[in-house]
N, C-alpha and C. Protein backbone atom coordinates (compact mmCIF):
# COMPACT_ATOMS: atom_id res chain seq x y z
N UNK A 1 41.37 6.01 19.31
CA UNK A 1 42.34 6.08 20.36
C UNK A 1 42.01 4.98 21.38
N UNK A 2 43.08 4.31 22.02
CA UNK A 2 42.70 3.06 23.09
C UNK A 2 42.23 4.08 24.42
N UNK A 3 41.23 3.04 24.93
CA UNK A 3 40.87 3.53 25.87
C UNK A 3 42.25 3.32 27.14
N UNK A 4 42.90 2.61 26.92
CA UNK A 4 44.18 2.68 27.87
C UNK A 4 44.56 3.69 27.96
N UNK A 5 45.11 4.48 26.75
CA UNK A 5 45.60 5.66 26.70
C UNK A 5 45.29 6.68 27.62
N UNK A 6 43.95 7.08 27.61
CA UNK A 6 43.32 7.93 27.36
C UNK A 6 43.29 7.60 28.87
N UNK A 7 42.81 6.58 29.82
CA UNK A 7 43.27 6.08 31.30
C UNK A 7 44.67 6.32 31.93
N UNK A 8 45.87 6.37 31.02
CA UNK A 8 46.95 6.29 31.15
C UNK A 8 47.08 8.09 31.92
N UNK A 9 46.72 9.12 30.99
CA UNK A 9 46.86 10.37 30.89
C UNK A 9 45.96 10.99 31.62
N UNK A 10 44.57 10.40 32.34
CA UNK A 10 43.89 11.08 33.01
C UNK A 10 44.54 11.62 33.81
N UNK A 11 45.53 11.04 34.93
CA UNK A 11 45.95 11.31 36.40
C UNK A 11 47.28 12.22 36.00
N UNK A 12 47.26 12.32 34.67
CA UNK A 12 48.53 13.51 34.28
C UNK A 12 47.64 14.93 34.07
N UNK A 13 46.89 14.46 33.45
CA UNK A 13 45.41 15.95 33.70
C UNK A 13 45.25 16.45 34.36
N UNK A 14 45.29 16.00 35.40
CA UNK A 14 44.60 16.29 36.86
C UNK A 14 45.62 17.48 37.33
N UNK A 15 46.72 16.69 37.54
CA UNK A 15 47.58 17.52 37.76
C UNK A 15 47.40 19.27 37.77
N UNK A 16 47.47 20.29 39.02
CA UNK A 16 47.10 21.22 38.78
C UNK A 16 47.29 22.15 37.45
N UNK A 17 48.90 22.43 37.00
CA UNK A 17 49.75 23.06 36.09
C UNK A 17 49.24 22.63 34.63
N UNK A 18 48.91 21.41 34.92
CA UNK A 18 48.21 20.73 33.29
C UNK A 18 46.33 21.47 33.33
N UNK A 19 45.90 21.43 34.05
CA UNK A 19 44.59 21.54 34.34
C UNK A 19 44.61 22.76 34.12
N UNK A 20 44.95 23.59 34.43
CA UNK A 20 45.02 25.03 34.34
C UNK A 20 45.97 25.88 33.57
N UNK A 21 45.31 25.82 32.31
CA UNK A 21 46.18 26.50 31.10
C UNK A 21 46.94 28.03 31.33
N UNK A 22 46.62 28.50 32.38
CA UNK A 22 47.22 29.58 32.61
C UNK A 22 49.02 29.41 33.25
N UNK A 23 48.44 28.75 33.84
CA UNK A 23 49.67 28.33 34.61
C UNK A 23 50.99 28.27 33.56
N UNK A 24 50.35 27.30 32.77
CA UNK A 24 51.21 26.44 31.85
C UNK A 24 51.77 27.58 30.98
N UNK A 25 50.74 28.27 30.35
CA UNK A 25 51.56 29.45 29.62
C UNK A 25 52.10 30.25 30.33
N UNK A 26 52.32 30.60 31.26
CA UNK A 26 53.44 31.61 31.80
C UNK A 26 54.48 30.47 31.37
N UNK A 27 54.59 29.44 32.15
CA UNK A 27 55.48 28.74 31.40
C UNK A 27 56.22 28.35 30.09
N UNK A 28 55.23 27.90 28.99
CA UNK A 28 55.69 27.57 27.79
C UNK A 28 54.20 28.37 26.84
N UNK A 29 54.03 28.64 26.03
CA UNK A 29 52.99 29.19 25.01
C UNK A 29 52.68 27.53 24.25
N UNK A 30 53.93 27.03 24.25
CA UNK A 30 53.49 25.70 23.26
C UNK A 30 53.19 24.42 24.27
N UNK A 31 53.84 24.63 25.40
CA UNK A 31 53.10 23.37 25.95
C UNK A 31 51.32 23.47 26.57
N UNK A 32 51.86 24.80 26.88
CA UNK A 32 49.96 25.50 27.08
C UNK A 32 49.01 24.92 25.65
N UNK A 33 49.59 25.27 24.79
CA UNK A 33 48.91 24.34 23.63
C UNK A 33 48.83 23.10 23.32
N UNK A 34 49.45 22.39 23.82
CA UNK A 34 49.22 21.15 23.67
C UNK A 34 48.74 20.28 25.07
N UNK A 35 48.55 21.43 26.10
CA UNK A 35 47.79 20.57 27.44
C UNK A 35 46.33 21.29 27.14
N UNK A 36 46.14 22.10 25.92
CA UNK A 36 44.64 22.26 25.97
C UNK A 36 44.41 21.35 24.78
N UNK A 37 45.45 21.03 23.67
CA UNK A 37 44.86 19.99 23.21
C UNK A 37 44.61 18.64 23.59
N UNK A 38 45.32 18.34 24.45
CA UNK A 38 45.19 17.20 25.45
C UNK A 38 44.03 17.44 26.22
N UNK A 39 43.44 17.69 26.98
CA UNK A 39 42.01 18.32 27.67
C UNK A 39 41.11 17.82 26.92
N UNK A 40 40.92 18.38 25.58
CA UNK A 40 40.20 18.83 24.39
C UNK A 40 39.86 17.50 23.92
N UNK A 41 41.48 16.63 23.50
CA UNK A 41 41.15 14.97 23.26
C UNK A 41 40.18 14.37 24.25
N UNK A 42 40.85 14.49 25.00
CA UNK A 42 40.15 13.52 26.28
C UNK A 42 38.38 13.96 26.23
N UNK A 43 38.51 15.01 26.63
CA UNK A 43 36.83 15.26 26.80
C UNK A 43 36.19 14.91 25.26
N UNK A 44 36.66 15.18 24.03
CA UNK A 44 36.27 14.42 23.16
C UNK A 44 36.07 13.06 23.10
N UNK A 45 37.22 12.49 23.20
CA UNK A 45 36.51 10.76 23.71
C UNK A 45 35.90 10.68 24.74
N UNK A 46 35.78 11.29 25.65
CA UNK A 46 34.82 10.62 26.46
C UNK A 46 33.27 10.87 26.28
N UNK A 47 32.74 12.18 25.57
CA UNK A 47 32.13 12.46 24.57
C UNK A 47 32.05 11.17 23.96
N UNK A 48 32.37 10.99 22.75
CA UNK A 48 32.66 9.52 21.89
C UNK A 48 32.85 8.40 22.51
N UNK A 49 32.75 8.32 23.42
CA UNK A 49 32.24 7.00 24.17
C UNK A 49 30.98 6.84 24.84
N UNK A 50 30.51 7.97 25.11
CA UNK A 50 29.13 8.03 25.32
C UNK A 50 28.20 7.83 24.72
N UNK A 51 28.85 9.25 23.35
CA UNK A 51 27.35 8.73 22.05
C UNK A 51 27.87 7.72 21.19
N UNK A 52 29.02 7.21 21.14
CA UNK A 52 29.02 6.22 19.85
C UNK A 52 28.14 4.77 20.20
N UNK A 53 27.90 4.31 21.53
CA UNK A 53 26.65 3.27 21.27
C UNK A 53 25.28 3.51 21.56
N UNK A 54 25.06 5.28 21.47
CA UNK A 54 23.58 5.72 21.52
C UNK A 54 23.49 5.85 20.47
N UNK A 55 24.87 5.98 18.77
CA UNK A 55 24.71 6.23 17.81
C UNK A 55 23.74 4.66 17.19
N UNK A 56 24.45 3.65 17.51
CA UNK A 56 24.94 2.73 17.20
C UNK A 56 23.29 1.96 16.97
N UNK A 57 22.56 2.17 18.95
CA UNK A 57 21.93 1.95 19.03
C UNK A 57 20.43 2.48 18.33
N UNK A 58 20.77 3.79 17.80
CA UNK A 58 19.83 4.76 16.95
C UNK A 58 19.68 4.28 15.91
N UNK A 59 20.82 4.00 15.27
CA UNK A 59 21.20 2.98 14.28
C UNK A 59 20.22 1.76 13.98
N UNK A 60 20.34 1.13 15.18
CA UNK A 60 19.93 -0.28 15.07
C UNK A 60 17.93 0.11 14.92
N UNK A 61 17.83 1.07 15.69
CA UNK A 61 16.52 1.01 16.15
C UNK A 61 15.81 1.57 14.80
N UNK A 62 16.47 2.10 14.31
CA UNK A 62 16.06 2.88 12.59
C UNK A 62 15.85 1.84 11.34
N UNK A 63 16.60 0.62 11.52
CA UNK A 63 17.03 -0.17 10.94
C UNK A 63 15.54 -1.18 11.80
N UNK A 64 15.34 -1.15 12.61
CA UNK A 64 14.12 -2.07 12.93
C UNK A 64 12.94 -1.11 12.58
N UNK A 65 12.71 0.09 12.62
CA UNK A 65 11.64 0.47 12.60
C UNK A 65 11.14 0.32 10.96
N UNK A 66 12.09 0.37 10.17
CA UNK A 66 12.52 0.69 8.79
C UNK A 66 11.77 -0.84 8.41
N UNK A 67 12.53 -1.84 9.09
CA UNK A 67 11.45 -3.15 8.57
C UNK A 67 10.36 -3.20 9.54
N UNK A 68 9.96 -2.40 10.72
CA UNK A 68 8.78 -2.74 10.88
C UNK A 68 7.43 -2.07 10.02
N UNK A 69 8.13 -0.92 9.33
CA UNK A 69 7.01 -0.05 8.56
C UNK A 69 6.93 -0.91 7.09
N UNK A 70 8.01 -1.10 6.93
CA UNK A 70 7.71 -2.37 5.36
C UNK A 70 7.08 -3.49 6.09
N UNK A 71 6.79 -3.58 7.56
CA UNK A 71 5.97 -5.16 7.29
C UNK A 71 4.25 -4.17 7.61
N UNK A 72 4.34 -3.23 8.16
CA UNK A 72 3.36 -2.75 8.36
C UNK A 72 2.60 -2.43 7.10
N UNK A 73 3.24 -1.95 5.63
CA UNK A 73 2.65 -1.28 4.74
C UNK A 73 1.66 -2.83 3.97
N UNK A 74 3.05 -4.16 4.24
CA UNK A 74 2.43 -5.24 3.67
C UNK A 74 1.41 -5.75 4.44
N UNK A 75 0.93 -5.19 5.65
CA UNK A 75 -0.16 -6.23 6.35
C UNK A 75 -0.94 -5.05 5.94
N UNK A 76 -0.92 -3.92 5.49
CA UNK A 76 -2.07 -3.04 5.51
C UNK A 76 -2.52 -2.92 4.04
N UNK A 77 -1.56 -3.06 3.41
CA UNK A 77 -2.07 -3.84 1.79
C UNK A 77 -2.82 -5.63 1.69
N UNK A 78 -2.65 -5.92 2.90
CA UNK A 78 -3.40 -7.21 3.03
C UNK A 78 -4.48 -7.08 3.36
N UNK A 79 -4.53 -6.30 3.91
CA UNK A 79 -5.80 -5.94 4.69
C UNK A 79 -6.65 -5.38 4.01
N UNK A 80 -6.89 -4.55 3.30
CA UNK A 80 -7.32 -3.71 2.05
C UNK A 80 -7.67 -4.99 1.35
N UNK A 81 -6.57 -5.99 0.94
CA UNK A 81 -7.06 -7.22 -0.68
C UNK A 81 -8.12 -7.77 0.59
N UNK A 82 -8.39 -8.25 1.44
CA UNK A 82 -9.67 -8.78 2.18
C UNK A 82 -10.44 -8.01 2.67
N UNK A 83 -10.42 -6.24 2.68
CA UNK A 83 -11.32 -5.69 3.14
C UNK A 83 -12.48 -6.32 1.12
N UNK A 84 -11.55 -5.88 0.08
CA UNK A 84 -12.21 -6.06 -1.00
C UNK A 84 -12.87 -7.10 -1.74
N UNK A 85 -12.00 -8.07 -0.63
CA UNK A 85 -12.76 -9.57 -0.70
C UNK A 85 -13.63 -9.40 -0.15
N UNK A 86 -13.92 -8.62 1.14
CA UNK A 86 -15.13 -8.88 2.04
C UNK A 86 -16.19 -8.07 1.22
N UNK A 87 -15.90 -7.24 0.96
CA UNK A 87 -16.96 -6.29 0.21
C UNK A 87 -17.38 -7.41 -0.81
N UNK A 88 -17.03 -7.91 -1.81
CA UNK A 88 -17.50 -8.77 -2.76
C UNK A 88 -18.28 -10.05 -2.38
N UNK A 89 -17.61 -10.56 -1.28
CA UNK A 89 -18.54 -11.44 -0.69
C UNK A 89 -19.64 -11.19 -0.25
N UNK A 90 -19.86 -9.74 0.47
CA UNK A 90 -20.67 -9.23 1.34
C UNK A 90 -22.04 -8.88 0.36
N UNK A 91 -21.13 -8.52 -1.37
CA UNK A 91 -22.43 -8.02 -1.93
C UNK A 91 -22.64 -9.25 -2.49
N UNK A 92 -22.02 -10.55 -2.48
CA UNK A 92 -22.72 -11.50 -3.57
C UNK A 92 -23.79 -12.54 -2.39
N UNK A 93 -23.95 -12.31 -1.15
CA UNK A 93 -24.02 -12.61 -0.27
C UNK A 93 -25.94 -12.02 0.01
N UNK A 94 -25.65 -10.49 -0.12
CA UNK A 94 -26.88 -9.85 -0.12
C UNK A 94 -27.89 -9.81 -1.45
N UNK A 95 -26.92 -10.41 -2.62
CA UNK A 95 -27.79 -10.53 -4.02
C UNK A 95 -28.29 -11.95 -3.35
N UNK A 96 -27.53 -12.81 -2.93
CA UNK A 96 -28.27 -14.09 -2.82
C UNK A 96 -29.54 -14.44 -1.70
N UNK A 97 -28.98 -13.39 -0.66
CA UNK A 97 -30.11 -13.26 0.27
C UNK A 97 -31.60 -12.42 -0.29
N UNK A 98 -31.32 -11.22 -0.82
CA UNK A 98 -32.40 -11.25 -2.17
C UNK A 98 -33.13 -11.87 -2.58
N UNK A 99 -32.38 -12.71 -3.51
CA UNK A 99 -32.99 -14.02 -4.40
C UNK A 99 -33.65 -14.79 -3.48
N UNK A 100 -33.08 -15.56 -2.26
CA UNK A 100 -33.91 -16.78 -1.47
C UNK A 100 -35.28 -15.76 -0.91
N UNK A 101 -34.90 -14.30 -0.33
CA UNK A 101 -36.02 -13.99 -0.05
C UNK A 101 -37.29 -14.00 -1.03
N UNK A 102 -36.81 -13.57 -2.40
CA UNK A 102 -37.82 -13.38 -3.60
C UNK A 102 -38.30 -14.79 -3.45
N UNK A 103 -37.54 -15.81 -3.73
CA UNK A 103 -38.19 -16.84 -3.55
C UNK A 103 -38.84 -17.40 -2.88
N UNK A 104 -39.00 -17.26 -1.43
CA UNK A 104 -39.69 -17.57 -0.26
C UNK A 104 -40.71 -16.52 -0.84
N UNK A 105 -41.11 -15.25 -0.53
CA UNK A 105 -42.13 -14.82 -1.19
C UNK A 105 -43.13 -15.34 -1.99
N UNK A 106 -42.17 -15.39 -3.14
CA UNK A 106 -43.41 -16.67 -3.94
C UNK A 106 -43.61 -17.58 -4.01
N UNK A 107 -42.68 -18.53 -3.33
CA UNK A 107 -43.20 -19.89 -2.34
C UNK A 107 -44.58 -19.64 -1.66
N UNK A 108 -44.55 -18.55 -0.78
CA UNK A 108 -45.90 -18.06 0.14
C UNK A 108 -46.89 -17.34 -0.41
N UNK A 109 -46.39 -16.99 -1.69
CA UNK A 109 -47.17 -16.65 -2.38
C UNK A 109 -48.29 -17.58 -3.43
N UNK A 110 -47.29 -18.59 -3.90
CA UNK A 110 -48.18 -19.89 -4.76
C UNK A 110 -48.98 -20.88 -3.81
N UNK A 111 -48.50 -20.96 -2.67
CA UNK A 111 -48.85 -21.63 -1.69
C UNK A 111 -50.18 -20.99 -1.17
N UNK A 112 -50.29 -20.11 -1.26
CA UNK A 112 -51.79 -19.52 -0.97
C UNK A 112 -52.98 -19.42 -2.04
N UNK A 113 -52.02 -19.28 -3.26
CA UNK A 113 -52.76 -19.07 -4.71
C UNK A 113 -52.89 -21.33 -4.29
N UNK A 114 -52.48 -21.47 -3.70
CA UNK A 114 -53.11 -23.17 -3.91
C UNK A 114 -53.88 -23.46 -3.18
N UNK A 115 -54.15 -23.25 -1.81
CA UNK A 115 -54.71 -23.49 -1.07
C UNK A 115 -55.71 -22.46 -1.32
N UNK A 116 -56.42 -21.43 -2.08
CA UNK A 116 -57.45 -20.93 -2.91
C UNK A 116 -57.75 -21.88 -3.45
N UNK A 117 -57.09 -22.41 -4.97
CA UNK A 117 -57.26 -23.40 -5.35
C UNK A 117 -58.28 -24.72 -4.88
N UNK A 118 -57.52 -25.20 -4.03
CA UNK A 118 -58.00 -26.49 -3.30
C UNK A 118 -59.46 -25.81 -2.89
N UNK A 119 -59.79 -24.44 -1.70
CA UNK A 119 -60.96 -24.59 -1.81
C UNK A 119 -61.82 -24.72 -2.57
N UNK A 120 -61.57 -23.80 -3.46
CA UNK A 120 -62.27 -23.63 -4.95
C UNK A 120 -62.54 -24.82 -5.03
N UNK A 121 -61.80 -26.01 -5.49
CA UNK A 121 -62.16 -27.19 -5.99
C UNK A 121 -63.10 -28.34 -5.06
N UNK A 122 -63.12 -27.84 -3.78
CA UNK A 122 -63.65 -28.48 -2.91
C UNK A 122 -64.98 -27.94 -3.16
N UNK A 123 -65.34 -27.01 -3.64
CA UNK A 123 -66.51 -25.91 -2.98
C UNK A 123 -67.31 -26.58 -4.39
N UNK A 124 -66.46 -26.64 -5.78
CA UNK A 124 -66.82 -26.98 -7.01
C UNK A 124 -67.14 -28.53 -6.81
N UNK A 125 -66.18 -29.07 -6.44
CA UNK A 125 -67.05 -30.61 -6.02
C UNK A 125 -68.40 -30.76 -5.27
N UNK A 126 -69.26 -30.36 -4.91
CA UNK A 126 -70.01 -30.52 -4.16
C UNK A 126 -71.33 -30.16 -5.71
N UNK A 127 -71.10 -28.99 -6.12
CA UNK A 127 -71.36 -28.39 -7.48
C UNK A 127 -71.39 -29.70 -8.24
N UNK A 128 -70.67 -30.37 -8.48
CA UNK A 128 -70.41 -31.34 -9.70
C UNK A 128 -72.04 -32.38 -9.83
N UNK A 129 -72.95 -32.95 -8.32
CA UNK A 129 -73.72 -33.58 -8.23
C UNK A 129 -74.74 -32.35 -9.27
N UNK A 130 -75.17 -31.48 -8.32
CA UNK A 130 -76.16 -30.70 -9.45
C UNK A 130 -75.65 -30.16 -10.59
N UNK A 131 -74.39 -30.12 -10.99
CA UNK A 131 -74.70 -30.22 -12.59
C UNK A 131 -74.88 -31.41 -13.73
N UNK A 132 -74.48 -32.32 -12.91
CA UNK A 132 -75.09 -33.43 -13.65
C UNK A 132 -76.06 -33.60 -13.42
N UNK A 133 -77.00 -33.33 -12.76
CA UNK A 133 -78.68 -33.23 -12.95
C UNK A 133 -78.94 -32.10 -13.41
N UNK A 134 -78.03 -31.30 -13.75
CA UNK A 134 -78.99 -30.22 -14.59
C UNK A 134 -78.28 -30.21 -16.38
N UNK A 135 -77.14 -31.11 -16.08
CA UNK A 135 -77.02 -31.89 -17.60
C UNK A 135 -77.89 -32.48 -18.20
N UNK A 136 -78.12 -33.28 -17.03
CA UNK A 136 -79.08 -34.62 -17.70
C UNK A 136 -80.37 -34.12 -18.19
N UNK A 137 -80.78 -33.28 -17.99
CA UNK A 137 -82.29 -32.34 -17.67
C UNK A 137 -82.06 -32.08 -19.44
């Protein structure tokens, strides 16, 4: 219905005899019926002009939330493929930190078994004069 209309007929509403269905039916039974269906329109559209752009807007906002939860499900499935990246990195990360430690270990470990060594051989050099005099003997 145009909203003209519906402007057009307010100030005929108003009118006491229209406004007040009693009135009207002492008068007519059928025009009493059709000034309460007239009433009835009106407050219906104006009704329907109220909610049709809270519909509209419900609408719209359903329609955004709708793609904000599909972008949400895809960043949270992203998130998950790099939580599982991180985990894999994290453990190939701690095998390798492992390994360099094992290795430093026995870095500090041969490194001492050498520097034994070296004394040893220092201690044995000194040795070397008297066993060649007790070779020669």
């Amino acid at each position: 219905m145009p909203a003209k209309n519906v402007e057009a007929t307010r100030p005929i509403l108003e009118l006491e005899h229209i406004k007040d269905i009693e009135i009207m039916r002492k008068k007519s039974q059928a025009a009493a019926g059709l000034c309460d269906f007239l009433l009835n329109i009106v407050a219906y559209y104006d009704i329907v002009v109220t909610v049709e752009p809270k519909r509209n807007a419900l609408k719209q906002a359903e329609e955004e939330l709708e793609g904000a939860n599909t972008k949400l499900a895809e960043v949270k499935a992203y998130v998950e493929d790099l939580k599982e990246k991180l985990a894999v990195l994290v453990a190939e990360f701690d095998k390798v930190n492992a390994e360099k430690n094992r290795v430093v270990a026995e870095g500090e470990r041969l490194q001492n078994k050498l520097a034994l060594a070296q004394r040893l051989m220092a201690a044995l050099g000194s040795e070397q004069e008297r066993w060649k005099v007790n070779v020669a003997k």
